[in-house]
Protein backbone atom coordinates (compact mmCIF):
# COMPACT_ATOMS: atom_id res chain seq x y z
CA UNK A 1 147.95 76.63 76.59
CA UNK A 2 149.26 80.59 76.70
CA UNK A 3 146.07 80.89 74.43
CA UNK A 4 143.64 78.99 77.29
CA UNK A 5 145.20 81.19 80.44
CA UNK A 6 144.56 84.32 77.91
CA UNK A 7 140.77 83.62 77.88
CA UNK A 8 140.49 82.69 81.48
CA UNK A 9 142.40 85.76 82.59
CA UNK A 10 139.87 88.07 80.67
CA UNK A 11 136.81 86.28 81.79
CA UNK A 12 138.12 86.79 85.28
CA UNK A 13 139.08 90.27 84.76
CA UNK A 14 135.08 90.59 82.50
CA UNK A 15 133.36 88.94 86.05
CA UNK A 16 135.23 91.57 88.52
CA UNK A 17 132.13 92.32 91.30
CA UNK A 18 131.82 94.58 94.22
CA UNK A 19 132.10 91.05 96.34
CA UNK A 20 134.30 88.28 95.50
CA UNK A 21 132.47 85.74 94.46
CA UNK A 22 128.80 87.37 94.19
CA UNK A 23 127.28 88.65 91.67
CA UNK A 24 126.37 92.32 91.03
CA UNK A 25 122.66 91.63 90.21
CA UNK A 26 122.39 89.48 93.31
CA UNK A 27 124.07 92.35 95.31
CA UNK A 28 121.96 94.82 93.77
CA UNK A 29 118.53 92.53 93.98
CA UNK A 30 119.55 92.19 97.90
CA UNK A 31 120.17 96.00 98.51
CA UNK A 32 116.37 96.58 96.75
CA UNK A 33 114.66 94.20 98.11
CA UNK A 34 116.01 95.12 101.66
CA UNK A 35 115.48 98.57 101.38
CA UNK A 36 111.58 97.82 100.52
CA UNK A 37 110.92 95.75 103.18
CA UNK A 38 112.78 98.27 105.21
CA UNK A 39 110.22 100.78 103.99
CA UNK A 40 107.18 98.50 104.25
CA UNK A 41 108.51 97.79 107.95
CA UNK A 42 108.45 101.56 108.50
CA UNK A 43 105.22 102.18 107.40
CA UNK A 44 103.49 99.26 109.25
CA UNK A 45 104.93 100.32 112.08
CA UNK A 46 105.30 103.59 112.66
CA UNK A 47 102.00 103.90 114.82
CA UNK A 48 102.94 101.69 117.56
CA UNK A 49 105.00 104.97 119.31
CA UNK A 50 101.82 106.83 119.95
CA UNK A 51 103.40 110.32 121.03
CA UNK A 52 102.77 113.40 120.72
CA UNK A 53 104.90 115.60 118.36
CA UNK A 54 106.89 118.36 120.57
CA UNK A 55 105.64 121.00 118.06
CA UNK A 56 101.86 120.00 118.95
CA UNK A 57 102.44 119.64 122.84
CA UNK A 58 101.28 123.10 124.03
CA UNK A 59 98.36 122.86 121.83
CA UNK A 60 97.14 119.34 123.35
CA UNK A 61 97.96 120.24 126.92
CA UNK A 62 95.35 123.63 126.53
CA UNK A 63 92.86 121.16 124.78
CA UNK A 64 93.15 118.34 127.48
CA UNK A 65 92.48 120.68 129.91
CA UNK A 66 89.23 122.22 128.01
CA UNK A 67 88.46 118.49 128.01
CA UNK A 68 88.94 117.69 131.30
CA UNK A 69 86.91 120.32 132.25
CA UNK A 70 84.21 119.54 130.48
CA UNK A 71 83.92 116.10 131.59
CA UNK A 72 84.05 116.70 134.92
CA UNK A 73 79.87 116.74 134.60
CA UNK A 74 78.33 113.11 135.91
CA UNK A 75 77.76 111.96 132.16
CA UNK A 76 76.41 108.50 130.92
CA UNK A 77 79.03 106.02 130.07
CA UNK A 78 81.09 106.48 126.76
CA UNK A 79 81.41 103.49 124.38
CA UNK A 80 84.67 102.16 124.48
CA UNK A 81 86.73 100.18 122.01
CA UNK A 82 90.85 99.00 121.84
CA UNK A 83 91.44 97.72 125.28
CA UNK A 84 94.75 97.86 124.90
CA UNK A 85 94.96 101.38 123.23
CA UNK A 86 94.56 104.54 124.24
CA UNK A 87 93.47 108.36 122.78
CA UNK A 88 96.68 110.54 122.95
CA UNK A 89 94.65 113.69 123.44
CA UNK A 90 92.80 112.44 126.05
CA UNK A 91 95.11 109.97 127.71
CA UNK A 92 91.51 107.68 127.92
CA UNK A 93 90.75 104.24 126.24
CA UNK A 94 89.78 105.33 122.77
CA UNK A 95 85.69 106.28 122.52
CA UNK A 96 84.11 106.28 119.27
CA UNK A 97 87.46 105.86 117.92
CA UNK A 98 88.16 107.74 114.10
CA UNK A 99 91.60 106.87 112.42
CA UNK A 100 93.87 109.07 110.19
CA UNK A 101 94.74 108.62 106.95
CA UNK A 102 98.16 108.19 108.23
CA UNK A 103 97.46 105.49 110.49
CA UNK A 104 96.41 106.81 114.12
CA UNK A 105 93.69 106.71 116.00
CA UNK A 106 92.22 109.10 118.32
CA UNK A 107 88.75 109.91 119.99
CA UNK A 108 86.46 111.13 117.64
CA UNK A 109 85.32 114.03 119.48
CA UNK A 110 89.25 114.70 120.87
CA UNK A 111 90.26 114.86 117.53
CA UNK A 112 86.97 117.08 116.09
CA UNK A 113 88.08 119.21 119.26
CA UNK A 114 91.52 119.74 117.99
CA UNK A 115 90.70 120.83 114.69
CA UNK A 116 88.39 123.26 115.72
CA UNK A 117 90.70 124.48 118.28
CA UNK A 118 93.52 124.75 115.97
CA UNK A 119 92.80 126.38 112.41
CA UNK A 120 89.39 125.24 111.25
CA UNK A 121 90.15 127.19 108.17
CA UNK A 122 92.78 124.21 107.24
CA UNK A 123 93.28 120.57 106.98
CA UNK A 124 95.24 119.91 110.75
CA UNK A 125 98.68 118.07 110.56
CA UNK A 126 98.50 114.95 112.56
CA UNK A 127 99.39 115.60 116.60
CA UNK A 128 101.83 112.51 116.63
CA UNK A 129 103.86 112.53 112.99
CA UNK A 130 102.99 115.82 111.67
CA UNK A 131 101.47 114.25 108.40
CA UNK A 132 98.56 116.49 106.90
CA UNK A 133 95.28 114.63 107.77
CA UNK A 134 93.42 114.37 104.91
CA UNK A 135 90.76 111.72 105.91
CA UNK A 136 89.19 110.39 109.17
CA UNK A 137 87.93 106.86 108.80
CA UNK A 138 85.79 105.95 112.18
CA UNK A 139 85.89 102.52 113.32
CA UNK A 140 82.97 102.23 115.56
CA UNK A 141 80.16 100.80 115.28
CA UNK A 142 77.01 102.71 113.15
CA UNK A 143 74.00 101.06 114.84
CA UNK A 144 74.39 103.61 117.79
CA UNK A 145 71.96 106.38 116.56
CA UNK A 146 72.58 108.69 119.97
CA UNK A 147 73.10 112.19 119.38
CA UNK A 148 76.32 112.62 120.13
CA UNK A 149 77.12 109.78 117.18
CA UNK A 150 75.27 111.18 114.93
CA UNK A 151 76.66 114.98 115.88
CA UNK A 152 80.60 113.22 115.18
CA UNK A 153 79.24 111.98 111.80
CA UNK A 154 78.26 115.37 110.59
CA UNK A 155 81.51 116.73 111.72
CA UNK A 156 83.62 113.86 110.20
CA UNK A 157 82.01 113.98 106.64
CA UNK A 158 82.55 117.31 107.06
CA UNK A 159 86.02 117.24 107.44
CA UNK A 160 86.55 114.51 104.90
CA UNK A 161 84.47 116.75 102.32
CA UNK A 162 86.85 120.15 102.50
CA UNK A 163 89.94 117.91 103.04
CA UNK A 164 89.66 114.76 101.10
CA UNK A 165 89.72 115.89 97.66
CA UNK A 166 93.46 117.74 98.50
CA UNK A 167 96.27 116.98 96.08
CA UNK A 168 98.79 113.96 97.25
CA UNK A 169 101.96 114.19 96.62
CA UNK A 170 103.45 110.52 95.56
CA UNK A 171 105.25 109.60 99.10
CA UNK A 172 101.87 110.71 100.81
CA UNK A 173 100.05 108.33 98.97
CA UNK A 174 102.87 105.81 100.01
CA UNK A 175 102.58 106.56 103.61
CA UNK A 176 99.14 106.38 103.41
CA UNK A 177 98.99 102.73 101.50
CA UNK A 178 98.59 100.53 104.80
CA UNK A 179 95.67 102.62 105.97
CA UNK A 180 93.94 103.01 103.23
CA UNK A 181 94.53 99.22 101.90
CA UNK A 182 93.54 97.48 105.47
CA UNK A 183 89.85 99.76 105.16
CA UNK A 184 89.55 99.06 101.25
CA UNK A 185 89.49 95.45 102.06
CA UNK A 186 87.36 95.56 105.55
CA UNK A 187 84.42 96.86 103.61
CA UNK A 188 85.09 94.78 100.19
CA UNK A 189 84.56 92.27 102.61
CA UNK A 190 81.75 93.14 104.76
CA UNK A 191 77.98 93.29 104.26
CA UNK A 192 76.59 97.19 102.80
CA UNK A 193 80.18 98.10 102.37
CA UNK A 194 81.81 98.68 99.28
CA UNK A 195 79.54 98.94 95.88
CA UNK A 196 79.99 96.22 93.46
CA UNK A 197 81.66 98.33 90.98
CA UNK A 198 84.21 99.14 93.08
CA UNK A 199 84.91 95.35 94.53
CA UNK A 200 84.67 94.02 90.66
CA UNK A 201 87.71 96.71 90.09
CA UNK A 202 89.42 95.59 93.20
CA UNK A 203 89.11 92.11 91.88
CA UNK A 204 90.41 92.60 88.42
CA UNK A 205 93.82 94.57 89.64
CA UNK A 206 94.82 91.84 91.92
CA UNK A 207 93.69 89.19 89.55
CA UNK A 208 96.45 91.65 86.68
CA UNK A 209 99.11 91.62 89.32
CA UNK A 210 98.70 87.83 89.69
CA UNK A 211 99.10 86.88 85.99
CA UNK A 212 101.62 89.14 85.55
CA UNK A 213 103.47 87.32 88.35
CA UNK A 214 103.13 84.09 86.96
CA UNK A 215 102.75 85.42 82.90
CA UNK A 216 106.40 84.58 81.24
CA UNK A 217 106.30 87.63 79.44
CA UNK A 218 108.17 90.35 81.13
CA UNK A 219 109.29 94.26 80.85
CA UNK A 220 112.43 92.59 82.53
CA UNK A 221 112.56 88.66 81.45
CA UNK A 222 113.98 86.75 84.08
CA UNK A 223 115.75 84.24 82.18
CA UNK A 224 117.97 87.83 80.71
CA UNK A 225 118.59 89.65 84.23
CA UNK A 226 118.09 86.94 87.00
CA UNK A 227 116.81 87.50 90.20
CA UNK A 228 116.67 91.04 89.09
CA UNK A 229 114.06 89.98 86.47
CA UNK A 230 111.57 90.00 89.31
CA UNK A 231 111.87 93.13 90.85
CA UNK A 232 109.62 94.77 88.26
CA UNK A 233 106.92 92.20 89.22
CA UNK A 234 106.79 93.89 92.70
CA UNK A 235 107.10 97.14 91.35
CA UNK A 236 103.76 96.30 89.38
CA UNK A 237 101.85 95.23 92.19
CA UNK A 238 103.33 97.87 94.15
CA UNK A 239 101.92 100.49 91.73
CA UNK A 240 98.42 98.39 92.01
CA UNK A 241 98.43 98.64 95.23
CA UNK A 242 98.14 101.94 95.31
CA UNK A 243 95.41 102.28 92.27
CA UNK A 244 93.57 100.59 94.93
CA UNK A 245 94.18 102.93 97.89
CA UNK A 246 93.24 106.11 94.95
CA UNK A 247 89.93 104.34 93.82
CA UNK A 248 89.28 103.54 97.75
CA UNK A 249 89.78 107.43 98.21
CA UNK A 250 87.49 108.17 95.36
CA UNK A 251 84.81 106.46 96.58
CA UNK A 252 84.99 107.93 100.34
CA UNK A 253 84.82 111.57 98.03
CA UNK A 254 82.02 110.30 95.98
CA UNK A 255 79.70 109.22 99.22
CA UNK A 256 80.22 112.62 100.74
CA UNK A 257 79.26 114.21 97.63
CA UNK A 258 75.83 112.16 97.48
């Protein structure tokens, strides 16, 4: 009996946790998996404050007013998009909208206008969070052939062609995932948008990070570690995920370069 209380006293004293009566790998699976979707949350969401950065204020104010000015000149109509957004430059409903690679979305010829105001020399830093833009993406509509569309598509793939190819550090390729990702797949999906190459590629990663999901055979076996066992399935997609938004980059580089 002394014998039987001996080997329940160590196994109590062998299962000591941080919380009584939880385990350590749950703890630790909880504290992981919160602070990812704490950091997915961030980065999906960071856009919806759309103000401008006190450093960048002065500079903005000088450029609305150049803007302004111009304007003021009885001109046709601009093509508007986003209702329910508007241009923080121009404090107007988005026209010919262009996005960052970081997620926010300006004029196209407010934010053309900026760089060339600024240092034309240099890739600008974004006038809400500061992040070095690196790509503009437009999202308008390319039937328009007007001159003024076709004058912003010179500029843009002219920007995107001294800027693009710059050197990413790891958490700028993180913060850059949901942008990147939500244009990969708009054009995989779309008619004359990605090449087939590139969609086959696209196809093959997710169809990897899906058998790996459901494959038995893991760098960290579930039926050894538990719930932690499946954390490095969502680090492998994770690191998919951004193969994808690399390749997606690559090919926005390689069209400029045609």
């Amino acid at each position: 009996m002394a014998r039987y209380q001996g080997e329940v006293q160590s196994l109590k004293l062998d299962d000591d946790s941080v919380i009584e009566g939880v385990s350590d790998q749950v703890l630790a699976a909880v504290v992981v998996s919160f602070a990812l979707v704490a950091t997915l949350v961030y980065a999906l969401f960071r856009n919806a404050h759309q103000n401008i950065h006190p450093e960048n204020q002065e500079l903005v104010r000088v450029l609305r007013e150049q803007l302004q000015t111009e304007q003021d000149a009885p001109a046709a109509a601009r093509q508007q998009f986003y209702t329910d957004m508007y241009c923080p430059i121009c404090l107007h409903q988005a026209s010919l909208p262009v996005e960052t690679n970081c997620g926010h979305l300006f004029c196209g010829t407010c934010i053309v206008a900026y760089w060339r105001y600024g240092s034309w020399l240099g890739a600008i830093s974004c006038p809400i969070c500061r992040q070095t833009v690196t790509l503009l993406l437009p999202v308008f509509g390319e039937n328009d052939q007007s001159q003024d569309v076709v004058s912003l598509h010179q500029d843009i793939s002219d920007y995107n062609r001294r800027f693009s190819g710059q050197p990413r550090s790891i958490m700028e390729r993180i913060m850059d995932l949901p942008t990147l990702l939500r244009h990969a797949f708009r054009e995989m999906f779309s008619v004359g948008g990605l090449f087939w190459m590139f969609r086959i590629r696209i196809i093959l990663c997710l169809m990897g990070a899906f058998f790996y999901l459901i494959s038995p055979l893991d760098f960290v076996p579930e039926a050894l570690f538990g719930i932690l066992g499946f954390l490095d399935d969502f680090f492998v997609i994770f690191l998919l995920l951004i193969y994808i938004s690399i390749m997606y980059r690559e090919v926005i580089t390689q069209r400029l370069n045609r």
